[in-house]
Protein backbone atom coordinates (compact mmCIF):
# COMPACT_ATOMS: atom_id res chain seq x y z
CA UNK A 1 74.40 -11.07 -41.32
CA UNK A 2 75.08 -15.06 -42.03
CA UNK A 3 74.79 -16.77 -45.15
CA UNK A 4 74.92 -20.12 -42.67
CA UNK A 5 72.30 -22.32 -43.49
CA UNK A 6 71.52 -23.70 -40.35
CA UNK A 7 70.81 -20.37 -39.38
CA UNK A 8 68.42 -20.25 -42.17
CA UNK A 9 66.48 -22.98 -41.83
CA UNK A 10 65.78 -22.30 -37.95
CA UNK A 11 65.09 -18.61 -39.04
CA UNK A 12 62.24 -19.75 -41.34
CA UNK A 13 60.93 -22.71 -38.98
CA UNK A 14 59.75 -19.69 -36.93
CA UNK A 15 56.94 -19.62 -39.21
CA UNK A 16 56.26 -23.35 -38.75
CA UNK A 17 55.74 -22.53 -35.40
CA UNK A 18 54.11 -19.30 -35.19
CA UNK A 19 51.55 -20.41 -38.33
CA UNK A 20 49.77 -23.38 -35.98
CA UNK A 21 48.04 -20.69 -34.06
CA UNK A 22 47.25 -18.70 -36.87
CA UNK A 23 45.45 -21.53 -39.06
CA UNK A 24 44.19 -23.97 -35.92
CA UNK A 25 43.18 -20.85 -33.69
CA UNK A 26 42.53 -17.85 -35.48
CA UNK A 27 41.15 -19.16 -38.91
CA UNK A 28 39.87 -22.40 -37.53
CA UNK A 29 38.39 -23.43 -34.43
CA UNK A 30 38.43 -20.64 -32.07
CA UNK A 31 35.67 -18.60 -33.72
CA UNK A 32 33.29 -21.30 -34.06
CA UNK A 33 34.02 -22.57 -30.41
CA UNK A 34 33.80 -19.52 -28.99
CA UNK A 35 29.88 -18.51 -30.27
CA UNK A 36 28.95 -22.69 -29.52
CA UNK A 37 30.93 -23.28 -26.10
CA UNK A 38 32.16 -19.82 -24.92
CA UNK A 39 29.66 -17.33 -25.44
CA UNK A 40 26.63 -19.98 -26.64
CA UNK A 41 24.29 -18.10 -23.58
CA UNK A 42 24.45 -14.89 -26.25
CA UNK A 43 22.51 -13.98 -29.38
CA UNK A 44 24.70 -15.25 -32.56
CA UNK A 45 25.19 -11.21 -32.67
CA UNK A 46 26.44 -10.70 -29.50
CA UNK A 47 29.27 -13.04 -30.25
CA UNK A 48 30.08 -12.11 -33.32
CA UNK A 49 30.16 -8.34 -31.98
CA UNK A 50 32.68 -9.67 -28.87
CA UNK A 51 34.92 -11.35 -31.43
CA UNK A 52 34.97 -8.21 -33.74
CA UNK A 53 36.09 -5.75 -30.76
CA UNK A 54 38.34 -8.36 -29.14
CA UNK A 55 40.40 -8.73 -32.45
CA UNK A 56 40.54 -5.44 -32.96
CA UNK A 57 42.00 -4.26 -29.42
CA UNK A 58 44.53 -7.01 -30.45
CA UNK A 59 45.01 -5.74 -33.51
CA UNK A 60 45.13 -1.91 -31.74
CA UNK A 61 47.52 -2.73 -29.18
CA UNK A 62 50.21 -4.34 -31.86
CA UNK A 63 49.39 -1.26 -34.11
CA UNK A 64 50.82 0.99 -31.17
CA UNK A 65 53.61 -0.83 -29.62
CA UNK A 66 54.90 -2.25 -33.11
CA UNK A 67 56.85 0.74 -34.10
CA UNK A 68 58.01 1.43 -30.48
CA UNK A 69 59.53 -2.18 -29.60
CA UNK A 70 61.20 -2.24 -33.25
CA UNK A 71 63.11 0.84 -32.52
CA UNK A 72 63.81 -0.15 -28.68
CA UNK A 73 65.36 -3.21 -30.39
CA UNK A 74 67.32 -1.09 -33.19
CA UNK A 75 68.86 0.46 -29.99
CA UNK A 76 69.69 -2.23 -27.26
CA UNK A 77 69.33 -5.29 -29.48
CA UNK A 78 67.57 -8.45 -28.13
CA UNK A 79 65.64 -9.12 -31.34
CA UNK A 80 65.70 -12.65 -29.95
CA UNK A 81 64.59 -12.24 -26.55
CA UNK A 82 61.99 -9.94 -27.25
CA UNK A 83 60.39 -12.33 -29.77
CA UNK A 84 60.84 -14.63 -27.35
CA UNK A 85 59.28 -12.90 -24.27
CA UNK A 86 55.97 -12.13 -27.24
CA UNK A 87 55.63 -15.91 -28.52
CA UNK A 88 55.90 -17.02 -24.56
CA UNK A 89 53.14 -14.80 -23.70
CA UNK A 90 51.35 -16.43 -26.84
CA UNK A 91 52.22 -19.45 -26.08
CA UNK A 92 50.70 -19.47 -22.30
CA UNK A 93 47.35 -17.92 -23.44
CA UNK A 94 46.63 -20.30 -25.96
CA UNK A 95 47.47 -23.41 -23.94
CA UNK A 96 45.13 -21.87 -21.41
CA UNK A 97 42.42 -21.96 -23.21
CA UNK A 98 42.61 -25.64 -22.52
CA UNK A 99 41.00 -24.80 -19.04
CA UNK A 100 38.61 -22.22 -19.93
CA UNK A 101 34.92 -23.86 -18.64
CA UNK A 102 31.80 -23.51 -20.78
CA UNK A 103 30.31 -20.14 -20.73
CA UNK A 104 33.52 -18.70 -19.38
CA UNK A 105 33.39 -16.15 -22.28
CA UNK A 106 35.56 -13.04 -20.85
CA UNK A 107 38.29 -15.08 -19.72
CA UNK A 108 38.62 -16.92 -22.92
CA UNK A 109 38.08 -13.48 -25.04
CA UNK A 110 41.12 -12.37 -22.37
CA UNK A 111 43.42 -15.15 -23.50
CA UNK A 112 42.79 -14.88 -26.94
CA UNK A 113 43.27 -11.33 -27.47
CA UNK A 114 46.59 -11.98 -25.06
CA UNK A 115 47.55 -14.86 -27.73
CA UNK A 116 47.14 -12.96 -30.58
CA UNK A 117 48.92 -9.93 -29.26
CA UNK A 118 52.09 -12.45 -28.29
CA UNK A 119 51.84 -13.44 -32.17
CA UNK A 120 51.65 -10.63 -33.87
CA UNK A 121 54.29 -8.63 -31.46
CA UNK A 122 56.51 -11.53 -32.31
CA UNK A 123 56.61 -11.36 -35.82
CA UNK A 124 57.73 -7.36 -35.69
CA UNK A 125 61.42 -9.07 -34.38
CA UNK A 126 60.76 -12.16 -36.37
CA UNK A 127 60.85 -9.99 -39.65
CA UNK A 128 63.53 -7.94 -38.51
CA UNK A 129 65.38 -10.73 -37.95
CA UNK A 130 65.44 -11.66 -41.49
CA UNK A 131 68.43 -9.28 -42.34
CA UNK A 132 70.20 -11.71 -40.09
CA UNK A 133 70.14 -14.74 -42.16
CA UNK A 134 69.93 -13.37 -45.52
CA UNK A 135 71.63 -11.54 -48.21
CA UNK A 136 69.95 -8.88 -50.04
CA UNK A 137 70.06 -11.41 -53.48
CA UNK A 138 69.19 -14.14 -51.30
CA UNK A 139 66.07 -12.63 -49.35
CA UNK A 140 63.55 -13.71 -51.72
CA UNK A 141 64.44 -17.24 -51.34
CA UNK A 142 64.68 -16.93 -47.60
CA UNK A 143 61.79 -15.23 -46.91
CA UNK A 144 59.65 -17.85 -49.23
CA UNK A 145 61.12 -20.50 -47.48
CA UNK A 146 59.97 -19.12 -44.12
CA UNK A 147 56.08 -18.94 -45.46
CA UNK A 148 56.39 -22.09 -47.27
CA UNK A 149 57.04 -23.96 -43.56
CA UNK A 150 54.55 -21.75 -42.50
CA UNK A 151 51.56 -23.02 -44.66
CA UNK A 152 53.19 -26.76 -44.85
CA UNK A 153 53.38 -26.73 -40.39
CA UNK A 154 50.25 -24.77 -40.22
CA UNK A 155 48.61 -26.92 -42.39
CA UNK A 156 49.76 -30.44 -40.91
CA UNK A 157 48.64 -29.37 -37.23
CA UNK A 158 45.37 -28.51 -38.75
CA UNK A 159 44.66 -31.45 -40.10
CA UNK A 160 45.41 -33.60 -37.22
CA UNK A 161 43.26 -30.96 -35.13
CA UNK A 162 40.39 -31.37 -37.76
CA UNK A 163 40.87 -35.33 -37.72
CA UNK A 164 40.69 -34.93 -33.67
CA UNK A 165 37.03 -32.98 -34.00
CA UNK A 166 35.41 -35.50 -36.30
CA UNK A 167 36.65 -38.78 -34.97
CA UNK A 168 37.54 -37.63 -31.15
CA UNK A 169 37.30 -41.79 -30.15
CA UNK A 170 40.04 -42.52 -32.28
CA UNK A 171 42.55 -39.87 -30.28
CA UNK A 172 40.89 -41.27 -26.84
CA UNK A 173 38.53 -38.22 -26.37
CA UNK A 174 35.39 -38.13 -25.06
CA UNK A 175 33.52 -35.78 -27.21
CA UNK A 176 34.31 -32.56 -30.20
CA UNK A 177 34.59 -30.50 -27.41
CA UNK A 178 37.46 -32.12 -25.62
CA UNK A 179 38.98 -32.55 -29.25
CA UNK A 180 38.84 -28.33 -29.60
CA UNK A 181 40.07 -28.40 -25.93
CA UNK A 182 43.25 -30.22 -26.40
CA UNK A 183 44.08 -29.29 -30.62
CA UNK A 184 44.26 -25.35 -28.38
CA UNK A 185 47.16 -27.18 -26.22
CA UNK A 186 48.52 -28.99 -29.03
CA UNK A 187 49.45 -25.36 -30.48
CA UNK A 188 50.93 -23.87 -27.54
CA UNK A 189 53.35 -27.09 -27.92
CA UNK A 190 53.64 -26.57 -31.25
CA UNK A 191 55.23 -23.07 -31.16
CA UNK A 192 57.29 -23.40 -28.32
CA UNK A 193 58.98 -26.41 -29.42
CA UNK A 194 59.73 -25.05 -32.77
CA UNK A 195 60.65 -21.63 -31.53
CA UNK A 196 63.74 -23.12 -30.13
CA UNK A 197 65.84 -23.73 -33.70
CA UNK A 198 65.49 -19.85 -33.83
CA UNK A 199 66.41 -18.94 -30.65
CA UNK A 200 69.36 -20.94 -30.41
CA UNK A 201 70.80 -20.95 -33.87
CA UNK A 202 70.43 -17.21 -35.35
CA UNK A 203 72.62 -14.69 -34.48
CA UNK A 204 72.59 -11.36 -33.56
CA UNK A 205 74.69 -8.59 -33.50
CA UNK A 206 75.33 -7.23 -29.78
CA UNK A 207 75.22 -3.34 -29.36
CA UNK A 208 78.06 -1.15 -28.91
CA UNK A 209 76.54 0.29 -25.48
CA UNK A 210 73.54 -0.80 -23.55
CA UNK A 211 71.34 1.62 -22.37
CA UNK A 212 68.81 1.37 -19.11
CA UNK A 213 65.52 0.65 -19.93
CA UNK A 214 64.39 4.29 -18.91
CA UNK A 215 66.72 5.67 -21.26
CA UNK A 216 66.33 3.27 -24.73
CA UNK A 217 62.39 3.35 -23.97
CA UNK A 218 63.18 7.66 -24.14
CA UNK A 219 65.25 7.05 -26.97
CA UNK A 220 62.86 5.08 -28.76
CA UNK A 221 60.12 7.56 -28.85
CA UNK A 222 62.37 10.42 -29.00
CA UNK A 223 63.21 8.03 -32.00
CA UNK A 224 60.02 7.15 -33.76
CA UNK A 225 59.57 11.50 -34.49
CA UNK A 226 62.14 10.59 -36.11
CA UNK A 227 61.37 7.40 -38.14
CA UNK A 228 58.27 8.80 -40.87
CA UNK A 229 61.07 11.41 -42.13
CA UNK A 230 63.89 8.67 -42.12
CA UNK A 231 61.60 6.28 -43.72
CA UNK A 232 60.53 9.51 -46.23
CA UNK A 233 64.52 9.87 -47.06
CA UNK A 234 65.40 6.19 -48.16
CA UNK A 235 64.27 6.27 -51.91
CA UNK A 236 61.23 4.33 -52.14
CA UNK A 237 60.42 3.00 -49.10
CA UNK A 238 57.43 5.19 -48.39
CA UNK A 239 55.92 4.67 -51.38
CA UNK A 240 56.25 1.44 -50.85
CA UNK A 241 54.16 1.36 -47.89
CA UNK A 242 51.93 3.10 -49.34
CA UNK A 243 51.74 0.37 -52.21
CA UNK A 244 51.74 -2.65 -49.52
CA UNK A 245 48.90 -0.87 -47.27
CA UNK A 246 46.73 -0.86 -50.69
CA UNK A 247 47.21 -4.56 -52.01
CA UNK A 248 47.95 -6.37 -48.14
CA UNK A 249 44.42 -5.14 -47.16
CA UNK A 250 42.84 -6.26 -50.17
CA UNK A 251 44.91 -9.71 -49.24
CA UNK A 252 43.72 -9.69 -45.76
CA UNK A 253 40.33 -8.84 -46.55
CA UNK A 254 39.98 -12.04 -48.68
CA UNK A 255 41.38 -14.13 -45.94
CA UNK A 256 38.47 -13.05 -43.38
CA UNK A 257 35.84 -12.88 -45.78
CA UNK A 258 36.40 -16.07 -47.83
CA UNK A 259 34.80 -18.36 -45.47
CA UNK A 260 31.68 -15.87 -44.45
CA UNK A 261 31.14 -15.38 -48.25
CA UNK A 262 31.10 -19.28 -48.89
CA UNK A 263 28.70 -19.08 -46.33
CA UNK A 264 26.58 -16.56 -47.67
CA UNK A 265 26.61 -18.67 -50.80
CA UNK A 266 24.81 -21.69 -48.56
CA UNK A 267 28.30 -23.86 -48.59
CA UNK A 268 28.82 -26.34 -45.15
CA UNK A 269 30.91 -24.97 -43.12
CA UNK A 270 32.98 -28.97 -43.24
CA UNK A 271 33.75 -27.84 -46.77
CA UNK A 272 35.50 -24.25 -45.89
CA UNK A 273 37.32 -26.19 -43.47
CA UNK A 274 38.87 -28.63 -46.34
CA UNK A 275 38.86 -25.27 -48.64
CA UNK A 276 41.34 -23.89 -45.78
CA UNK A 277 43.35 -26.64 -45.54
CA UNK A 278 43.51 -26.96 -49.63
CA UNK A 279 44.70 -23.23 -49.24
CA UNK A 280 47.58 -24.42 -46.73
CA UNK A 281 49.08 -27.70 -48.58
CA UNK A 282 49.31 -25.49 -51.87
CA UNK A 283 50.40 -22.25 -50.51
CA UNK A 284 53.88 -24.48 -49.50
CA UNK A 285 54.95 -25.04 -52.45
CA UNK A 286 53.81 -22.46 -53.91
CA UNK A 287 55.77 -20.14 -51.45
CA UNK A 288 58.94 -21.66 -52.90
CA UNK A 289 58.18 -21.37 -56.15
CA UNK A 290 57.46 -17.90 -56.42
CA UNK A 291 60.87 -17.38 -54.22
CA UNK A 292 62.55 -18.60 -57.05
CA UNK A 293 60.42 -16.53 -59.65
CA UNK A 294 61.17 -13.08 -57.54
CA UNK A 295 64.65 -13.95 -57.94
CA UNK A 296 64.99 -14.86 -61.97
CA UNK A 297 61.61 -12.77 -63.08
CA UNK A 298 62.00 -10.01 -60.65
CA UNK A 299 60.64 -9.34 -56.86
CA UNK A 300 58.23 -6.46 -58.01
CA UNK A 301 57.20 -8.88 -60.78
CA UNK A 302 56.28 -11.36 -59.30
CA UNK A 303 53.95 -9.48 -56.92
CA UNK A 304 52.35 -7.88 -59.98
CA UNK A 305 51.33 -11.54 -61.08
CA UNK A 306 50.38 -12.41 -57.81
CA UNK A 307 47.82 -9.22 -57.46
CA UNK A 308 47.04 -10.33 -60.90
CA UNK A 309 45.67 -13.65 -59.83
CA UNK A 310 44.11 -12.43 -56.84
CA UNK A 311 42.31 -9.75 -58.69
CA UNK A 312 40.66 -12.04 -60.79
CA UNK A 313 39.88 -14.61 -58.51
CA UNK A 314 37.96 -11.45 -57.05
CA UNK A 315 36.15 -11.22 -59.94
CA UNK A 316 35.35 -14.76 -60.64
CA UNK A 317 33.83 -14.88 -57.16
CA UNK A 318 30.82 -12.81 -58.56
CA UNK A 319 30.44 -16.50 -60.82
CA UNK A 320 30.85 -18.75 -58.27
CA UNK A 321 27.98 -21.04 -58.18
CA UNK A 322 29.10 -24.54 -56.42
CA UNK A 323 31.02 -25.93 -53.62
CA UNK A 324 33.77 -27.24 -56.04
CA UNK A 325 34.40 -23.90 -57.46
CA UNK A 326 35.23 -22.65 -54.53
CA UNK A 327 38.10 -25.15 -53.95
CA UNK A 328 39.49 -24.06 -57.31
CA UNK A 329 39.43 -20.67 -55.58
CA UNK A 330 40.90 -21.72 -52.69
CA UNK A 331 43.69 -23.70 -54.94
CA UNK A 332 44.33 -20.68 -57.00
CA UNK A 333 44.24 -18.26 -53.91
CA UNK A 334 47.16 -20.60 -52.01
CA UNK A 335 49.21 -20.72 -55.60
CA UNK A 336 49.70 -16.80 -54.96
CA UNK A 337 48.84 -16.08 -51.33
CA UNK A 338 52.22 -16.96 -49.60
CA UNK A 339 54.20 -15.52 -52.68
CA UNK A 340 52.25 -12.04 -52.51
CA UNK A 341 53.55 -11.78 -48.56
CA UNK A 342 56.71 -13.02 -48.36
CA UNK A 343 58.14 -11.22 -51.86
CA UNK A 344 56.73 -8.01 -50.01
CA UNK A 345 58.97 -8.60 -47.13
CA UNK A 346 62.21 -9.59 -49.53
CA UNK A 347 61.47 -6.43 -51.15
CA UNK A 348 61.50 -4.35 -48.38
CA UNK A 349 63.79 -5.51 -46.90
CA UNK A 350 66.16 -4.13 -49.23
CA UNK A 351 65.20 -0.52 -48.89
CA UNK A 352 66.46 -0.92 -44.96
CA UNK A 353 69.19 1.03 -43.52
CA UNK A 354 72.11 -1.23 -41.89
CA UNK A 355 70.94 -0.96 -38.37
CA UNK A 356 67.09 0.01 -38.86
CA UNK A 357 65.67 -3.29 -39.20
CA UNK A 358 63.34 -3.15 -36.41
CA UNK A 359 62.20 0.38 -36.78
CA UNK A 360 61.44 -0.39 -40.55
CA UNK A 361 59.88 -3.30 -40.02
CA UNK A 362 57.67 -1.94 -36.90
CA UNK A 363 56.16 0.17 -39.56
CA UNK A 364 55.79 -2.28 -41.81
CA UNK A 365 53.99 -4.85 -39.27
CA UNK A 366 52.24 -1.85 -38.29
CA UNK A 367 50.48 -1.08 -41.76
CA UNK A 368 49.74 -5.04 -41.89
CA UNK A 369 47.76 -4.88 -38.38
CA UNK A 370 45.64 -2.17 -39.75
CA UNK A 371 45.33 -4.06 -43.16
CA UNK A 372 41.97 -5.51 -43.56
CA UNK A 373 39.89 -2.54 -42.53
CA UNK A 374 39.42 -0.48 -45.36
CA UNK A 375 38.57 -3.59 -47.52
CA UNK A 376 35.60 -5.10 -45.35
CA UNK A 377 34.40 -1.41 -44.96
CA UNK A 378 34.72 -1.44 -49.23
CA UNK A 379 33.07 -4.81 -48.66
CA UNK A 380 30.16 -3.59 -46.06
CA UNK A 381 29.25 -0.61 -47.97
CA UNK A 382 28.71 -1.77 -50.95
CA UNK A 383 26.92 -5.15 -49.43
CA UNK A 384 24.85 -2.53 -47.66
CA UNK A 385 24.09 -0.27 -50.72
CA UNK A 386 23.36 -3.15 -53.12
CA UNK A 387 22.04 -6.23 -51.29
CA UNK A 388 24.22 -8.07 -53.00
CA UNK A 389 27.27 -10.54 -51.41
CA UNK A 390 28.16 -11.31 -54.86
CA UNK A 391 28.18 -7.26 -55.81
CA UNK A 392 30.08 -6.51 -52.31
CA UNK A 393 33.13 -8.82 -53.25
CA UNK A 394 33.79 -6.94 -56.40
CA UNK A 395 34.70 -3.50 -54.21
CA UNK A 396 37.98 -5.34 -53.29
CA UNK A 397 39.31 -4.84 -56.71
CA UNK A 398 39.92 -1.06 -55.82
CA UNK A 399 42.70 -2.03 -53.83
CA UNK A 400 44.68 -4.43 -55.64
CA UNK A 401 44.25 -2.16 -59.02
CA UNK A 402 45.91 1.09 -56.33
CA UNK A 403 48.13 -1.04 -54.61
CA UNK A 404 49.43 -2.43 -58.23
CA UNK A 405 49.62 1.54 -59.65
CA UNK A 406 51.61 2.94 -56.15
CA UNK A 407 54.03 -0.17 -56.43
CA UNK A 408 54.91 0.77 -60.16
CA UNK A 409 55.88 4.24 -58.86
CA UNK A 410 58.73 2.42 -56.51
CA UNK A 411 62.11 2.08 -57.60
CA UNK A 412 63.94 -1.41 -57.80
CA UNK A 413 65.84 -1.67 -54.31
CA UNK A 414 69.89 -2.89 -54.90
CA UNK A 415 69.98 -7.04 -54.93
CA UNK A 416 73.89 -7.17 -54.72
């Protein structure tokens, strides 16, 4: 572990890089292109039913190897190169999206669900990597820092990328199409340039032994039997999990449903595009600011105020009525959205073993791929049962009142 700020700094501008894909891509113009360009020769339900199933055998395939490369990692090392053989692999789908022809729908499903497993995999050894840079009183700060560059990089790319869509002329494209085209190859740029700081800068502790691949792949399963019961003996940390399951689904859920409940409430889909970006340019400094509360208020704390907030946003959302409240909700959600998830990383990071890092923190990126699926079923039942979007969005309030009650139940980890 380094207290060097270099280090630092090119540990958190990761996140800059990574967070591109994730706002551009994922939240932004991938869905939208896909059902209009893509897959535009199927039924609007056809679509949407090839985007559910191909982010969820992303989503699957992370949930399964996540705990497995954390603990191969634990064992040989190569944090780095592993993160960097993931955000390659992410990086070369997405930029070849750039060539995928109109109606080409399986090949640009392929790539994306390729993309998003290269992103997601990466962030297991990006996490891990965290113990690295930081000291346990520092993490807060560090890991704030790391999702403040996230929103503020995310967010700049975006912007550009919407700016490229609505005046295409002005960039020398011929059409929005071209515009999507190229803002998917401005991304794969994007995180492998600013990938490099990382790769070059933090260290890593080499391994005692090496062991053939055979033999740490045996290891690591033999291993992960092992990891529930370790991760049952460090005080805490299970419940925990527990705790972060509860309130990061809730989270998640309001991320993927914000935009198809403005929707549902007749908004333009132009002004969920400015409502996301609103989300990004607050949620940086936001980020840092509730880096600095965790550390004078308290970690657990602060997440308790940002649940808080989130809860009643939640409920507010039964109000909404207009276009410009839901900016205010889109303000208020980035004020706590990038505290909530980085604090919960600080936090438990603490209750790691010296030399468990990746194993933990497989776990942990494990729980957050299955996030978000108990919430839109919450979400979907209730929708279902009542006929009512405005009903539906209350049922997420289950999760941050549990996740709020497990959390109180976990002891303080040691900041020294």
């Amino acid at each position: 572990m380094t207290n060097d700020v270099r280090a630092r700094w090119s540990w958190a501008l990761y996140d800059w890089a990574n967070s591109a894909f994730a706002t551009t891509v994922v939240a932004g113009f991938f869905p939208i292109f896909y059902k209009q360009y893509w897959s535009g020769q199927f039924e609007a339900t056809t679509s949407t039913l090839q985007l559910g199933v191909g982010s969820a055998v992303a989503s699957v395939v992370v949930m399964i190897l996540a705990p497995l490369l954390g603990a191969l990692a634990d064992r040989n090392g190569g944090k780095k190169t592993l993160l960097a053989g993931f955000a390659a692999l992410g990086v070369a789908a997405t930029g070849a999206l750039f060539w995928v022809a109109q109606g080409e729908w399986l090949l640009a499903m392929t790539l994306f669900v390729l993309a998003s497993i290269g992103f997601s995999a990466s962030l297991v050894f990006y996490d891990g990597l965290i113990v690295n840079v930081a000291t346990p009183a520092s993490m807060d700060r560090v890991s704030a820092l790391g999702y403040a560059l996230g929103y503020l990089g995310g967010g700049l790319l975006l912007a550009v990328n919407v700016a490229m869509t609505l005046k295409p002329a002005w960039f020398g494209l011929a059409d929005k199409a071209a515009a999507v085209q190229w803002s998917f190859l401005s991304v794969a740029v994007w995180w492998a340039v600013f990938s490099v700081p990382l790769l070059r800068y933090v260290g890593e502790p080499r391994p005692t032994r090496r062991q053939p691949l055979g033999a740490a792949v045996t290891g690591g399963l033999r291993e992960l039997r092992q990891t529930l019961s370790h991760i049952r003996a460090v005080k805490g940390a299970a419940l925990f999990l527990l705790a972060y399951w509860l309130y990061i689904d809730g989270v998640h859920t309001i991320i993927r449903m914000a935009v198809d409940f403005g929707l549902s409430l007749g908004f333009e889909a132009n002004s969920l595009i400015v409502a996301l970006l609103l989300v990004q340019f607050v949620g940086f400094p936001a980020a840092i600011a509730f880096g600095w509360l965790g550390e004078r208020w308290g970690t657990r704390r602060a997440i308790y105020l940002g649940l808080a907030v989130y809860a009643g946003v939640t409920a507010w959302g039964y109000f909404m009525q207009t276009v410009v409240q839901f900016y205010v909700m889109a303000a208020v959600i980035g004020l706590v959205q990038g505290g909530v998830q980085s604090l919960s990383r600080s936090y438990f990071a603490r209750l790691i073993p010296e030399g468990k890092a990746g194993e933990f923190f497989g776990f942990y990126n494990m729980l957050g791929k299955f996030a978000a699926v108990l919430g839109p079923l919450l979400v979907g039942v209730t929708a279902a049962a009542t006929g009512s979007a405005r009903l539906s969005i209350l049922a997420v309030l289950i999760l941050f009142a549990a996740g709020a009650w497990v959390l109180t139940r976990v002891p303080e980890p040691d900041t020294r």
